[in-house]
Protein backbone atom coordinates (compact mmCIF):
# COMPACT_ATOMS: atom_id res chain seq x y z
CA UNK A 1 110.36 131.45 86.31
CA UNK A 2 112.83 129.01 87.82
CA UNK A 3 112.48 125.90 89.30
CA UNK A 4 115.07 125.95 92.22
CA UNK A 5 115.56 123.35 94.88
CA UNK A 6 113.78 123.15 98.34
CA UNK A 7 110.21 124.09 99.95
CA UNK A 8 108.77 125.80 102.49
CA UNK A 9 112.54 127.71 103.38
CA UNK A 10 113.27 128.69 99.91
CA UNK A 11 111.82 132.11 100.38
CA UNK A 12 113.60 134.42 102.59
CA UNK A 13 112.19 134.61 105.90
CA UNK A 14 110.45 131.11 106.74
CA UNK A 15 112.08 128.67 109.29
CA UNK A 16 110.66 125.15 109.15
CA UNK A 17 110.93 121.69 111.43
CA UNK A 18 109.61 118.30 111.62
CA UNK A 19 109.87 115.49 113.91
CA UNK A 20 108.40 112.10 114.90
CA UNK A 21 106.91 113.35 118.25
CA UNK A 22 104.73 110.39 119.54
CA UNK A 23 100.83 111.31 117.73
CA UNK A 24 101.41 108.51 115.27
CA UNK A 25 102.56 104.65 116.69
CA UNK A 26 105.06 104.32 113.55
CA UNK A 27 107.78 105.88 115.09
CA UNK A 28 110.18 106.01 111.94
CA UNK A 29 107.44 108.25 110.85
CA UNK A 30 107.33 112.06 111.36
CA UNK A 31 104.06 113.37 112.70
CA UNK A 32 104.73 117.34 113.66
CA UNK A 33 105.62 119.83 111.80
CA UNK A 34 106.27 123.75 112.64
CA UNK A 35 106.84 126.50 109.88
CA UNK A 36 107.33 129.62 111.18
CA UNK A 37 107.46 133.56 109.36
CA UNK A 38 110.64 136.22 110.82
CA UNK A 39 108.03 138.61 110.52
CA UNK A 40 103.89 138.45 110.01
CA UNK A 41 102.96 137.42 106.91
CA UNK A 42 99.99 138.00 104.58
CA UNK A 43 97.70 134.84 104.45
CA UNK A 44 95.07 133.47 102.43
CA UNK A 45 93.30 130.06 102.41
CA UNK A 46 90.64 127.72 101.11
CA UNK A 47 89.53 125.01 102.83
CA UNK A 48 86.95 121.79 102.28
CA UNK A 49 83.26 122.49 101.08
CA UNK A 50 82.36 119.20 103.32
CA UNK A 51 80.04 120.57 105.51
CA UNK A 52 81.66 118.18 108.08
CA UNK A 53 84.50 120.65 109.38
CA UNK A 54 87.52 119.77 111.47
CA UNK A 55 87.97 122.35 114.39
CA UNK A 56 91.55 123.60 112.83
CA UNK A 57 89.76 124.57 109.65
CA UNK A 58 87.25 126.73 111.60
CA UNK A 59 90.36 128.09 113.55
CA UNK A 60 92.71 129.00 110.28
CA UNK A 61 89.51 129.93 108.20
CA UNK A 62 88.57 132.18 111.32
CA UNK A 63 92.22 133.59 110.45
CA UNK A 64 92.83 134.26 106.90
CA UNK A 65 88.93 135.80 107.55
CA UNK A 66 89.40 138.03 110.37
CA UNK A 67 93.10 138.48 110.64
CA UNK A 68 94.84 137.53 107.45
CA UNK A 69 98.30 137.88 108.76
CA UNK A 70 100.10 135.02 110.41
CA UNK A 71 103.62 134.17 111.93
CA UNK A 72 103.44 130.56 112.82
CA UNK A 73 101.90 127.35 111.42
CA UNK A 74 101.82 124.08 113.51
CA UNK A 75 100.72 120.92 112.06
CA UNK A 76 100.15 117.23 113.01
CA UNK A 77 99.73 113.98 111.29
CA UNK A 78 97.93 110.93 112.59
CA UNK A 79 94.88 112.31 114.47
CA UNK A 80 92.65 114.64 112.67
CA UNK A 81 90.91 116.29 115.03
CA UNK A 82 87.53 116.00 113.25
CA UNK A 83 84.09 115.30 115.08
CA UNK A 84 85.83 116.38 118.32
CA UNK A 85 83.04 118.51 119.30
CA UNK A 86 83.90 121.32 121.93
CA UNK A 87 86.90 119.49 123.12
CA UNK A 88 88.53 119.95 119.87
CA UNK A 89 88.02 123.65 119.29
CA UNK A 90 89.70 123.48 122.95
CA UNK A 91 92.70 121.56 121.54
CA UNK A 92 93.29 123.56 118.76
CA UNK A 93 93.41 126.97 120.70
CA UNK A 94 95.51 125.39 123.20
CA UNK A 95 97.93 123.87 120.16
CA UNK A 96 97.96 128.03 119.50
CA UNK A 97 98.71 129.13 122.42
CA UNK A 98 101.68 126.72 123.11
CA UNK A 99 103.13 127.74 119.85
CA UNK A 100 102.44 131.71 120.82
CA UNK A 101 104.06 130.78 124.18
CA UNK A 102 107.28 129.32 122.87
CA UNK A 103 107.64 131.75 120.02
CA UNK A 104 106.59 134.66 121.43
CA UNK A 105 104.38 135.49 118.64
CA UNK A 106 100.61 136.36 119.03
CA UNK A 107 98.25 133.59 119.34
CA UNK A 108 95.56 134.73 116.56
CA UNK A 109 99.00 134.29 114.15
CA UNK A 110 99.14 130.94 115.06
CA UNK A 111 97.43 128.72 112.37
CA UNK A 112 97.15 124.89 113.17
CA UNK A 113 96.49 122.41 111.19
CA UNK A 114 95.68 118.46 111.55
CA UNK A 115 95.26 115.05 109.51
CA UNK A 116 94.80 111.61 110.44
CA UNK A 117 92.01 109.40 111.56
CA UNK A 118 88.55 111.36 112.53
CA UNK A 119 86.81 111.10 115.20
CA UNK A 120 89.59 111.13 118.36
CA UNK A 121 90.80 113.87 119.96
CA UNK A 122 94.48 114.78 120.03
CA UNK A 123 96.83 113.54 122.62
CA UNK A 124 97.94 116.98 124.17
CA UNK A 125 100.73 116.45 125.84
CA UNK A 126 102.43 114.78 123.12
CA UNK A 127 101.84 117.70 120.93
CA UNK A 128 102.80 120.19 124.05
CA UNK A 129 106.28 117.97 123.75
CA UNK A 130 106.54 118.14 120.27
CA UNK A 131 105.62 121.79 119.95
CA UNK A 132 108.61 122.62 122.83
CA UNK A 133 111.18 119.93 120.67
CA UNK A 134 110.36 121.72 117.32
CA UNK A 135 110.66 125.30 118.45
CA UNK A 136 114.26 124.21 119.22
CA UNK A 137 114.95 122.91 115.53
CA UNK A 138 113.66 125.64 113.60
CA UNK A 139 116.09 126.49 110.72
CA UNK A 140 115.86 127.88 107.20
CA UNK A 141 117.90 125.53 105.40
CA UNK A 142 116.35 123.18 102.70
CA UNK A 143 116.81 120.05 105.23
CA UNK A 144 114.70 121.50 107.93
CA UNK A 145 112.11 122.36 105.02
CA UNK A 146 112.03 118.57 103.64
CA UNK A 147 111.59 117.42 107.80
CA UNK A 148 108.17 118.91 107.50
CA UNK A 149 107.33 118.46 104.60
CA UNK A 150 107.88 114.61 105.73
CA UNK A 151 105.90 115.21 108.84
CA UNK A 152 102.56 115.92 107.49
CA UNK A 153 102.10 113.10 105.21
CA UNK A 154 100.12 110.05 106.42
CA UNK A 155 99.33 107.41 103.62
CA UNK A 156 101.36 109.26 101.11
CA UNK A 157 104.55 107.27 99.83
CA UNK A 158 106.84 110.30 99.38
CA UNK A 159 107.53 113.83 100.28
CA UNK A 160 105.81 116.87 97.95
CA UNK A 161 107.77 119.98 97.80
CA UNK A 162 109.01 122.37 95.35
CA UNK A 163 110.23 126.02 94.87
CA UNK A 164 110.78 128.36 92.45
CA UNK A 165 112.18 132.05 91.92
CA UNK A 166 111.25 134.91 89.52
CA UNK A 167 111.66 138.20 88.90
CA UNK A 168 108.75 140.99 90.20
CA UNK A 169 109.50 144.74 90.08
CA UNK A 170 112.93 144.44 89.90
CA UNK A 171 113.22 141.89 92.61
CA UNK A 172 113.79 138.11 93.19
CA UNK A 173 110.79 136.45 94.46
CA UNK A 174 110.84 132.74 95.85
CA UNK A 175 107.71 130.84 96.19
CA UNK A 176 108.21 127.50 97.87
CA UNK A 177 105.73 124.68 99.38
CA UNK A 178 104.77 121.53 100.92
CA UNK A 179 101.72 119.68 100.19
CA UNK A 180 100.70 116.19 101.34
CA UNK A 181 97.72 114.25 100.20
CA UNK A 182 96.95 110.40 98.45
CA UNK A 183 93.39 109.05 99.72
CA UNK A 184 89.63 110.87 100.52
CA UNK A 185 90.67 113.03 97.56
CA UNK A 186 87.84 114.59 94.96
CA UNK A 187 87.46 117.53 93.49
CA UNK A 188 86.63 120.57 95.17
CA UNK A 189 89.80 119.56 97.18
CA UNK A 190 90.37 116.65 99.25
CA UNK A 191 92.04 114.89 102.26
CA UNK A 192 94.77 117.60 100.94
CA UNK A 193 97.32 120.15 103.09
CA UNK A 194 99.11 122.57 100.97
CA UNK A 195 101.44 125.04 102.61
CA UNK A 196 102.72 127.53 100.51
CA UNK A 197 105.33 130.44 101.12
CA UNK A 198 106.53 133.56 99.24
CA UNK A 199 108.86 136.43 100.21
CA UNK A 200 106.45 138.44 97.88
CA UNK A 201 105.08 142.09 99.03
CA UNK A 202 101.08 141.60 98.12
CA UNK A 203 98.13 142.47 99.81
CA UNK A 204 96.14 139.77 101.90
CA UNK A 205 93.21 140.48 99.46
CA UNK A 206 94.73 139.85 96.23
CA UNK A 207 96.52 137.18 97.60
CA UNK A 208 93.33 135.43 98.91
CA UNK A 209 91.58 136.64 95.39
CA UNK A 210 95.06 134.62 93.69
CA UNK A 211 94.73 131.71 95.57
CA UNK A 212 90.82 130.78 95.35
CA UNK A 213 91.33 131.47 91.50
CA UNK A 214 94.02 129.09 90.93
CA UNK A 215 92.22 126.46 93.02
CA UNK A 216 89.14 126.31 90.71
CA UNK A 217 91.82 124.81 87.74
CA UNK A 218 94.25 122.81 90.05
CA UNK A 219 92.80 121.28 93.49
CA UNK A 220 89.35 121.75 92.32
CA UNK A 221 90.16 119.30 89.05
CA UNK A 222 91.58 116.34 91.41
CA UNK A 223 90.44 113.05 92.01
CA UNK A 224 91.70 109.72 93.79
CA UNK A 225 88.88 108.10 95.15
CA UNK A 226 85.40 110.54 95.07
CA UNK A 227 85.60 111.45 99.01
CA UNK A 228 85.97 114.80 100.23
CA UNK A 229 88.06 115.45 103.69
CA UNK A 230 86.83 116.91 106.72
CA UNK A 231 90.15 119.02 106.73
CA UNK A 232 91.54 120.21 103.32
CA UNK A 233 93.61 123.55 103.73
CA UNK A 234 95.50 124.87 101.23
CA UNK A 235 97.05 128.08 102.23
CA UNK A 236 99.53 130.85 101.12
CA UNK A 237 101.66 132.73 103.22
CA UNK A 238 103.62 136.28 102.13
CA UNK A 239 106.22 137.88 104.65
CA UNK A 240 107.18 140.38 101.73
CA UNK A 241 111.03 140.33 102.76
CA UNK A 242 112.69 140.04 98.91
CA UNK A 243 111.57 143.98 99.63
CA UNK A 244 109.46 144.33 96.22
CA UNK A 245 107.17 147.46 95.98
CA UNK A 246 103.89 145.90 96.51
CA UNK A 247 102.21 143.86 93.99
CA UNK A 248 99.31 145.29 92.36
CA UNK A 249 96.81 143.37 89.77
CA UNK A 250 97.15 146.28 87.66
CA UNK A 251 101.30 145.54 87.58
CA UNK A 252 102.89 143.81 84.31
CA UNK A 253 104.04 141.33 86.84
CA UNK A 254 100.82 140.29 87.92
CA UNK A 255 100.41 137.47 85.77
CA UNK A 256 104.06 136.11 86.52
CA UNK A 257 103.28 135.70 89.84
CA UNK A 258 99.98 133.75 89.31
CA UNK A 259 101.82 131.53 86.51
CA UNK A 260 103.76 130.68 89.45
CA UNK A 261 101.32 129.93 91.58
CA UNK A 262 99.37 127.93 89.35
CA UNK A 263 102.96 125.98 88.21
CA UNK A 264 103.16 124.74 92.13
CA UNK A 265 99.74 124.10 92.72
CA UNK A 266 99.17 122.06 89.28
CA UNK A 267 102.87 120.38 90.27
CA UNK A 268 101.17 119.09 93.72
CA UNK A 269 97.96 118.32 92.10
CA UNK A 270 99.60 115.70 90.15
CA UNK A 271 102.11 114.20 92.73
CA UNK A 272 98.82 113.95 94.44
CA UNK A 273 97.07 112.15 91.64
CA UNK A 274 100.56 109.29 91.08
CA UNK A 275 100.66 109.21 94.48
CA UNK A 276 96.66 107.99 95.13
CA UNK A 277 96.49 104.92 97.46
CA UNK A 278 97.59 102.09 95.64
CA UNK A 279 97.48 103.53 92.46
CA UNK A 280 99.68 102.17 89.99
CA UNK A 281 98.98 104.85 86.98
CA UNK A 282 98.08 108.60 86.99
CA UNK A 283 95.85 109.82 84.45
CA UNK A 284 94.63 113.18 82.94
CA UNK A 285 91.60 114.02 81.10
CA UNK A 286 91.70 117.03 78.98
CA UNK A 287 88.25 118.39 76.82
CA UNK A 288 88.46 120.97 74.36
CA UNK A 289 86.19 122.32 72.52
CA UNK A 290 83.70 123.00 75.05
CA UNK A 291 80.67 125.23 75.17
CA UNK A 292 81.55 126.97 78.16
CA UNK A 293 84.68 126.68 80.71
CA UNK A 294 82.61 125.74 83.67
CA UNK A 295 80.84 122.70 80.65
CA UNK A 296 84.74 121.76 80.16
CA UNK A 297 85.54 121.44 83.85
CA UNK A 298 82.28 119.55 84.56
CA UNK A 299 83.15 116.75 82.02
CA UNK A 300 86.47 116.77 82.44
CA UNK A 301 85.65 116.26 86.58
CA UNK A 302 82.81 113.65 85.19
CA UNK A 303 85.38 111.39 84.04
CA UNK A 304 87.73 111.52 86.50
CA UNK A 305 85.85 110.67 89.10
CA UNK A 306 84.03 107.34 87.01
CA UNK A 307 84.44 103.95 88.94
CA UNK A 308 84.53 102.57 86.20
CA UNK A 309 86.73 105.00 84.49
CA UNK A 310 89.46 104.74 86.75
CA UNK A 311 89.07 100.12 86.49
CA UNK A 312 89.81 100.59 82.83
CA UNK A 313 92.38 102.53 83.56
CA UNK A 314 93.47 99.72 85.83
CA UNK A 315 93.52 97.50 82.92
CA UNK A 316 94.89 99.50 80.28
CA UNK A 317 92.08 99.13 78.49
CA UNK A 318 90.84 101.55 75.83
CA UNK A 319 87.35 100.82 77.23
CA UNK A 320 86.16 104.57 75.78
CA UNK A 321 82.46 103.60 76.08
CA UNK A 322 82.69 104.38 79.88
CA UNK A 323 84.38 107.46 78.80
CA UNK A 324 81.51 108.56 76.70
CA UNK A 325 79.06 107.62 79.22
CA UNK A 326 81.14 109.43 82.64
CA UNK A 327 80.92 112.75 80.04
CA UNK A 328 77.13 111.77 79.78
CA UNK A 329 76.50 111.64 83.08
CA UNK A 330 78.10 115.11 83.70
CA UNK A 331 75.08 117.41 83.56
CA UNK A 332 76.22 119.31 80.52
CA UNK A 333 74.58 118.82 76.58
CA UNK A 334 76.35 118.15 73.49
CA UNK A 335 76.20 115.91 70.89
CA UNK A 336 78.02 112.58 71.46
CA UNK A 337 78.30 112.08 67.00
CA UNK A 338 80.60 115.57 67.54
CA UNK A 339 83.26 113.62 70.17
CA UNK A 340 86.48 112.28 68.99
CA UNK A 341 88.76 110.60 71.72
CA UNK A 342 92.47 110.29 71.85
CA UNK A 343 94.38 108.35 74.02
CA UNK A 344 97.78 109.22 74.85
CA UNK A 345 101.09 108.71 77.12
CA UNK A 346 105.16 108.37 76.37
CA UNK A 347 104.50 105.30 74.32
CA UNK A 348 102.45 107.26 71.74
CA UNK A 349 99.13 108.60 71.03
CA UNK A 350 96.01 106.82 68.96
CA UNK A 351 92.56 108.46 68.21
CA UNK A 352 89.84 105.73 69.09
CA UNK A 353 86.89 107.54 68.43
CA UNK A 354 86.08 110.01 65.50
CA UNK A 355 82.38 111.56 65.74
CA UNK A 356 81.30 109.69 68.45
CA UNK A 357 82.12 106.14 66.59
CA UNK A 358 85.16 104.04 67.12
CA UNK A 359 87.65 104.06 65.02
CA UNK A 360 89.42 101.09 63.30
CA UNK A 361 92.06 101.14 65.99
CA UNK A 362 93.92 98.04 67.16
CA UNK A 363 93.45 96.96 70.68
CA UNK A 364 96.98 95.72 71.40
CA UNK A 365 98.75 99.25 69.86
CA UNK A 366 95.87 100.77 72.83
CA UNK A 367 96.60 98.74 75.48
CA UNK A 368 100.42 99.56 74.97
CA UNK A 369 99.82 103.46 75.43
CA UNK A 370 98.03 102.72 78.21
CA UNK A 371 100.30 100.96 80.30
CA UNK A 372 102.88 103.44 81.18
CA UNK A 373 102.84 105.16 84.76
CA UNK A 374 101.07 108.54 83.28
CA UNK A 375 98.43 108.74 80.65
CA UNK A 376 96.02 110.74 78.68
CA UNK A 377 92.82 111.11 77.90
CA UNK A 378 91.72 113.91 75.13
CA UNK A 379 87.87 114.58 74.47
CA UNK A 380 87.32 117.03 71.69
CA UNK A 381 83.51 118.27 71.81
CA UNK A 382 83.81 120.26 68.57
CA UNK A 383 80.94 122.51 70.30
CA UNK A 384 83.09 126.07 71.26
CA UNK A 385 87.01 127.14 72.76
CA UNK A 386 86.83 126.30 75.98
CA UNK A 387 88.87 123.94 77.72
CA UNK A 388 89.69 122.10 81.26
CA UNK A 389 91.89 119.58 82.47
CA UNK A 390 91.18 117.20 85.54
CA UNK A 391 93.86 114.49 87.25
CA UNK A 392 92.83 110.79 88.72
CA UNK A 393 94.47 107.77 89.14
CA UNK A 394 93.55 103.96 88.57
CA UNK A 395 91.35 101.56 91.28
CA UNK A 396 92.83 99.12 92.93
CA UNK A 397 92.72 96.33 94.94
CA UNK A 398 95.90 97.76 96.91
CA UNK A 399 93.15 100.84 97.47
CA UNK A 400 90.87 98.97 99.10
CA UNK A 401 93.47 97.00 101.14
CA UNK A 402 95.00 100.51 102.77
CA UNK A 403 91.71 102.33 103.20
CA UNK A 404 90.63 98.47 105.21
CA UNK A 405 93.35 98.58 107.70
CA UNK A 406 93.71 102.67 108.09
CA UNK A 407 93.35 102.66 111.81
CA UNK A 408 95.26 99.88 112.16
């Protein structure tokens, strides 16, 4: 596998624009965003367990259900389109049809999606505008890819994109994507679009089977603030134009193809986590030496998501009691006199606890690993093999500030 430059357009086959067309008031801000297939692709999705559900994820879930092929995706930034009632569903087919209409394309291969503030319904004819203005700037070059990519972020700080090629049955396969996401993020995804795009030949069902796999392990492991969105999509789209024989699970390539996937996805997962509102550190909590995998996720997940967890973080403090105490609120058994504890980032790595007791460590040499942009923490259960990583960032009083004046 190779890490190339672009997104979305990397992969033969996908067009791609974005523009500032009016939804949001910021107008150096782009707030549409059109991708579009040169022939139906295979599609697979997964989308928020909240069982508050915006209308587009009943519309694209309807899709990769019933259809599982599509040609066109149209997405805006700035409303959500959540806890529209009726007159959303109504909104989104209509954002379908326009995009059929323009692109001559069918309409139930038209997936939509939205994010933004919940509870107001979409201004139409600014999207009708924007959908006309886009479908005149489609292009497959990396620029036009980076455009949307731009266009469906809201509080995010920068662009997330990425692409990579490999080899699969004697082909070259391109998988490229855009993801945007930075607040109302917890695990079991969160306020969190993910677009990605492959030139693969694979079937829709081992695509989808692919996809909600890697999820458990990347999307499913992230934490900024312990909300879950109304609209999280994450979904996969293969036009199968590098002209591969089609990809079986059976094939030697197989698990090339799902290293890939699970490279992009892990990639956005912790853009996602640096890029938290007002965060000013990422940090990563690997167990080992779990019972079971789903026990490793669970603690891992546990402290993540701590309050408290993420204030020492905050501080750079090698608070590890919290840590003990987020893994002992986690619903799985083990013996806390088993745990050892290392913290770790560029500056170095220390081991603060050893059998559930703190080491002689000194605070200063701890609060200097923890003060980089990225840390570590490793919990060793020394109670089986299995292991799980999670991603968070710090709480802030920048956090609270953003998330105050969203709708401002």
């Amino acid at each position: 596998m190779e890490i190339i430059s672009g997104g979305v357009t990397a992969p033969i086959g996908f067009l791609a624009a974005g523009m500032h067309a009016g939804v949001r008031k910021n107008k150096k801000k782009k707030d549409m965003a059109l991708l579009v297939s040169k022939c139906p692709a295979k599609t697979a999705g997964v989308f928020t367990q909240n069982v508050v559900k915006a209308a587009p994820v009943m519309w694209d879930k309807a899709l990769c259900d019933d259809i599982g092929l599509c040609q066109a995706l149209v997405v805006n930034s700035g409303v959500a389109n959540a806890c529209t009632g009726e007159a959303g569903d109504v909104d989104v087919a209509h954002m379908a049809e326009l995009v059929a209409a323009e692109l001559q394309v069918p309409v139930d291969q038209v997936a939509v999606a939205s994010t933004g503030v919940i509870g107001i319904r979409l201004p139409m004819e600014t999207i009708a505008h924007g959908i006309c203005e886009l479908s005149g700037m489609l292009s497959d070059d990396l620029e036009s890819g980076s455009h949307a990519a731009e266009a469906i972020m809201t509080t995010d700080v920068y662009k997330k994109e990425i692409a990579v090629k490999l080899q699969i049955k004697g082909k070259t396969i391109t998988v490229g994507g855009m993801c945007k996401g930075s607040g109302m993020i917890n695990p079991n995804l969160g306020t969190v679009l993910g677009f990605l795009t492959t030139d693969l030949n694979i079937s829709q069902e081992l695509l989808q089977k692919t996809l909600r796999n890697d999820v458990i392990d990347t999307y499913n492991m992230l934490s900024v603030d312990g909300d879950t969105s109304t609209n999280d999509t994450v979904m996969i789209f293969a036009n199968g134009m590098a002209g591969n024989d089609e990809l079986l699970e059976t094939d030697a390539d197989y698990p090339a193809f799902a290293e890939a996937l699970r490279y992009i996805n892990t990639y956005f997962v912790k853009l996602i986590a640096a890029d938290g509102e007002g965060t000013t550190r990422m940090f990563q909590v690997q167990v080992a030496g779990a019972e079971s995998k789903e026990g490793a996720r669970k603690l891992a997940k546990s402290v993540v998501t701590s309050n408290l967890v993420k204030c020492a973080v905050y501080g750079s403090d090698a608070n590890w009691g919290r840590l003990v105490c987020a893994m002992g609120q986690s619903g799985i058994a083990f013996d806390p006199y088993k745990v050892d504890i290392i913290i770790s980032s560029e500056a170095g790595s220390l081991k603060i606890v050893e059998n559930g007791v703190c080491t002689d460590y000194d605070e200063e040499r701890a609060t200097e690993i923890l003060s980089p942009d990225q840390v570590c923490f490793h919990a060793d259960m020394h109670a089986g093999t299995e292991t799980a990583s999670a991603w968070g960032c710090d709480l802030t009083y920048e956090y609270i500030k953003i998330n105050a004046e969203y709708r401002k």
